[in-house]
C-alpha atoms as a PDB file:
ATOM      1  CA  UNK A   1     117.619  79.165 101.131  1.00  0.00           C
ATOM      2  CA  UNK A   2     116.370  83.017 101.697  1.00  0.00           C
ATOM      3  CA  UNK A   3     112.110  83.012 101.037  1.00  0.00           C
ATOM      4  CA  UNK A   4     111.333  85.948  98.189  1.00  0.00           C
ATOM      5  CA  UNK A   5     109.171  88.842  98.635  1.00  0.00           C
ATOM      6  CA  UNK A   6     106.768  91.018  96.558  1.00  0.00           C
ATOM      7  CA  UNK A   7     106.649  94.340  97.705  1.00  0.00           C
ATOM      8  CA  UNK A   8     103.948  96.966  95.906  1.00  0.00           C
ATOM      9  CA  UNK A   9     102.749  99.587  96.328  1.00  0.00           C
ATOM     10  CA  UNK A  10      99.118 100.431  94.710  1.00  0.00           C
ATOM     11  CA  UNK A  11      96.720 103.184  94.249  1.00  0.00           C
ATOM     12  CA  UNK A  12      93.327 100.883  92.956  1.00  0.00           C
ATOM     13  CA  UNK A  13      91.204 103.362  90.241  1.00  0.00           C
ATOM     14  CA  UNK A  14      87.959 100.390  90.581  1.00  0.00           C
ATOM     15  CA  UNK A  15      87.745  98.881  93.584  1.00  0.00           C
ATOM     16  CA  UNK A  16      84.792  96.542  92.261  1.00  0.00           C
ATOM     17  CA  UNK A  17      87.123  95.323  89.081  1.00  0.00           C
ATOM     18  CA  UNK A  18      89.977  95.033  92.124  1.00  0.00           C
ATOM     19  CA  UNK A  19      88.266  91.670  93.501  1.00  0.00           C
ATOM     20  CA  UNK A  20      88.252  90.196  89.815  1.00  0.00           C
ATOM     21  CA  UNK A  21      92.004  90.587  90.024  1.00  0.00           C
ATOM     22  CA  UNK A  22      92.262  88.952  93.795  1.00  0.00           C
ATOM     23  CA  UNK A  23      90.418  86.017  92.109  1.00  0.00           C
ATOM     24  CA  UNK A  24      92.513  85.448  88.772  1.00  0.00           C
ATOM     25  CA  UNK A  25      95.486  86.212  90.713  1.00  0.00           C
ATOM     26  CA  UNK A  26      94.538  83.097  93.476  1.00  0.00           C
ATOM     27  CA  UNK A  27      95.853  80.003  91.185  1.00  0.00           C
ATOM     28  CA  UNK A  28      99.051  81.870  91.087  1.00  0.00           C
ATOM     29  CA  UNK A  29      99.596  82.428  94.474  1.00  0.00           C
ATOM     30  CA  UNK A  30      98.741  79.671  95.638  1.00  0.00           C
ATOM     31  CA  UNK A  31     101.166  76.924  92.756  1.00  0.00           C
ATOM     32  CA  UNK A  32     104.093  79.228  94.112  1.00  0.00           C
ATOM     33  CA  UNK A  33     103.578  78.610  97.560  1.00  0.00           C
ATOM     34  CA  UNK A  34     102.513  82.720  98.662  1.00  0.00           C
ATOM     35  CA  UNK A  35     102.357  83.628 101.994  1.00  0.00           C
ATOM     36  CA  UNK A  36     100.317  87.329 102.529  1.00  0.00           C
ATOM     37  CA  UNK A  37     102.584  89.633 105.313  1.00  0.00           C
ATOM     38  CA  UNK A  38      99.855  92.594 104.382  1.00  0.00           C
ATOM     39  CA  UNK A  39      97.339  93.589 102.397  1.00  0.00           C
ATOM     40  CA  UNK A  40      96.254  97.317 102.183  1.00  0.00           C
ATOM     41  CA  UNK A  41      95.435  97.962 106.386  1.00  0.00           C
ATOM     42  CA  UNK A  42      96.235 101.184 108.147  1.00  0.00           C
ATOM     43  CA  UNK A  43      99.978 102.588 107.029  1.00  0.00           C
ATOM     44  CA  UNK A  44     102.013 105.442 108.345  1.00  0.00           C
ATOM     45  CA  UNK A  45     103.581 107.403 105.474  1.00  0.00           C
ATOM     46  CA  UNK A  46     106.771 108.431 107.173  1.00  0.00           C
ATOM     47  CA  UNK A  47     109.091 109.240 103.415  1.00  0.00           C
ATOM     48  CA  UNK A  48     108.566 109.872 100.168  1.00  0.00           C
ATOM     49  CA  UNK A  49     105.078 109.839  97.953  1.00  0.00           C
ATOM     50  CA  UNK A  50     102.851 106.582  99.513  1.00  0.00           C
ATOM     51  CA  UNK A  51     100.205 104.903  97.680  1.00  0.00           C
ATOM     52  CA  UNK A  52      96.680 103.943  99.447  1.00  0.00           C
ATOM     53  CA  UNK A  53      97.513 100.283  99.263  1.00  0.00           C
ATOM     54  CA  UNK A  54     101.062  98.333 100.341  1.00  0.00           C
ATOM     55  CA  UNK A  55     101.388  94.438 100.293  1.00  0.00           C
ATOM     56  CA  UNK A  56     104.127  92.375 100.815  1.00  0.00           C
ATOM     57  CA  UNK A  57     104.061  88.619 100.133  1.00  0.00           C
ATOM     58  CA  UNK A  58     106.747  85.598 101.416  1.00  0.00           C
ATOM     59  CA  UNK A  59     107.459  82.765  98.936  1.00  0.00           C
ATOM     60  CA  UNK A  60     109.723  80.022  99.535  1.00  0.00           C
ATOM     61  CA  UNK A  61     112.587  81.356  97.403  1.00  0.00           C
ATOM     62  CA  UNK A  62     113.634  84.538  95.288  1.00  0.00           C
ATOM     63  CA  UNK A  63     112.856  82.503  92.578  1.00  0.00           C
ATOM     64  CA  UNK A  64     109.432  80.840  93.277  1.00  0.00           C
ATOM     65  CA  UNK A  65     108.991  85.133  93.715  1.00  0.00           C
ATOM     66  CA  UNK A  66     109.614  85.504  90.191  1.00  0.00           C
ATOM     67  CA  UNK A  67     108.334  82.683  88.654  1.00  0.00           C
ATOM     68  CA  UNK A  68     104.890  83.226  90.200  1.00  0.00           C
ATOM     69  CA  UNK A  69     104.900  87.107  88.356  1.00  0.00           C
ATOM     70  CA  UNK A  70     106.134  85.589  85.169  1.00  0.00           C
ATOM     71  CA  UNK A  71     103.472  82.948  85.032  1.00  0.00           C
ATOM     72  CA  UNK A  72     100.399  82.534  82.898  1.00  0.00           C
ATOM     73  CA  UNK A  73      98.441  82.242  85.917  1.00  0.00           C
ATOM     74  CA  UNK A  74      99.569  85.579  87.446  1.00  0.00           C
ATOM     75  CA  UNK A  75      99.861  87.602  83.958  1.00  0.00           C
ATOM     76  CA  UNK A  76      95.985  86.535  83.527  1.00  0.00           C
ATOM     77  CA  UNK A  77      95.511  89.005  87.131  1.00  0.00           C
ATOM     78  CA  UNK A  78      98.190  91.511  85.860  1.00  0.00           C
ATOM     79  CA  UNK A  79      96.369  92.027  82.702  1.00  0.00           C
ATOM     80  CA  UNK A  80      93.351  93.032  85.053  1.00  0.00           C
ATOM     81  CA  UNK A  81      95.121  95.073  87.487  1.00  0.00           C
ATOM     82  CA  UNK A  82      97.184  96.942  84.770  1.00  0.00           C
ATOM     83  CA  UNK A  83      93.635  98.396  83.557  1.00  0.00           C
ATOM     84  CA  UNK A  84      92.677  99.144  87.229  1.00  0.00           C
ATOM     85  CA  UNK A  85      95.329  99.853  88.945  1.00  0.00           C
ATOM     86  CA  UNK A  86      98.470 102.105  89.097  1.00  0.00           C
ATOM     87  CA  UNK A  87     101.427 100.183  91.440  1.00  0.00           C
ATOM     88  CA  UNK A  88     105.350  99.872  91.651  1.00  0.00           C
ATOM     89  CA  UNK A  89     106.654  96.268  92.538  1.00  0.00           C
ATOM     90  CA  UNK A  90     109.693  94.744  93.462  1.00  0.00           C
ATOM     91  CA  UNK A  91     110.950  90.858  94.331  1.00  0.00           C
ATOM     92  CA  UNK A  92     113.278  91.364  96.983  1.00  0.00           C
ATOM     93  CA  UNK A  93     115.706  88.537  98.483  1.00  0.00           C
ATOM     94  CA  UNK A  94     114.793  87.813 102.462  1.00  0.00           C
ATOM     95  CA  UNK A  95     118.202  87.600 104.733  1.00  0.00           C
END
């Protein structure tokens, strides 16, 4: 079965509020079996308009992908970053 990824890309407006999403967000990642590729770090910007902050997380499946966004646990931290934070993100299928 192909693992699922989360790809965003975020500009954070408070990076003090940030950590209080990290935290709510934890049960979440954790129930759906999230694996962190990276997590803001040094980035080249080589197309396009970048963001400050690019993360990219495995899960087991496509699916465990989206059912960790579309949990309670997670929409708890998305309410949070939503206020904070300005991102795009995806769920995209591994090969």
């Amino acid at each position: 079965m192909p693992k699922g990824y989360w790809i965003a890309r975020v500009d954070v407006r408070d990076t003090e509020r940030y950590k209080d999403y990290v935290a709510a967000g934890k049960p979440a990642f954790e129930k759906y079996g999230a694996n962190f590729l990276a997590r803001g770090g040094a980035h080249v910007q080589l197309e396009g308009t970048a963001r400050a902050r690019n993360v990219v997380i495995e899960f087991p499946s496509l699916q465990h992908a989206v059912d960790c966004y579309n949990s309670p646990e997670y929409q708890i931290a998305a309410k949070i970053r939503h206020e904070i934070a300005d991102a795009e993100m995806v769920v995209v299928e591994g090969i």
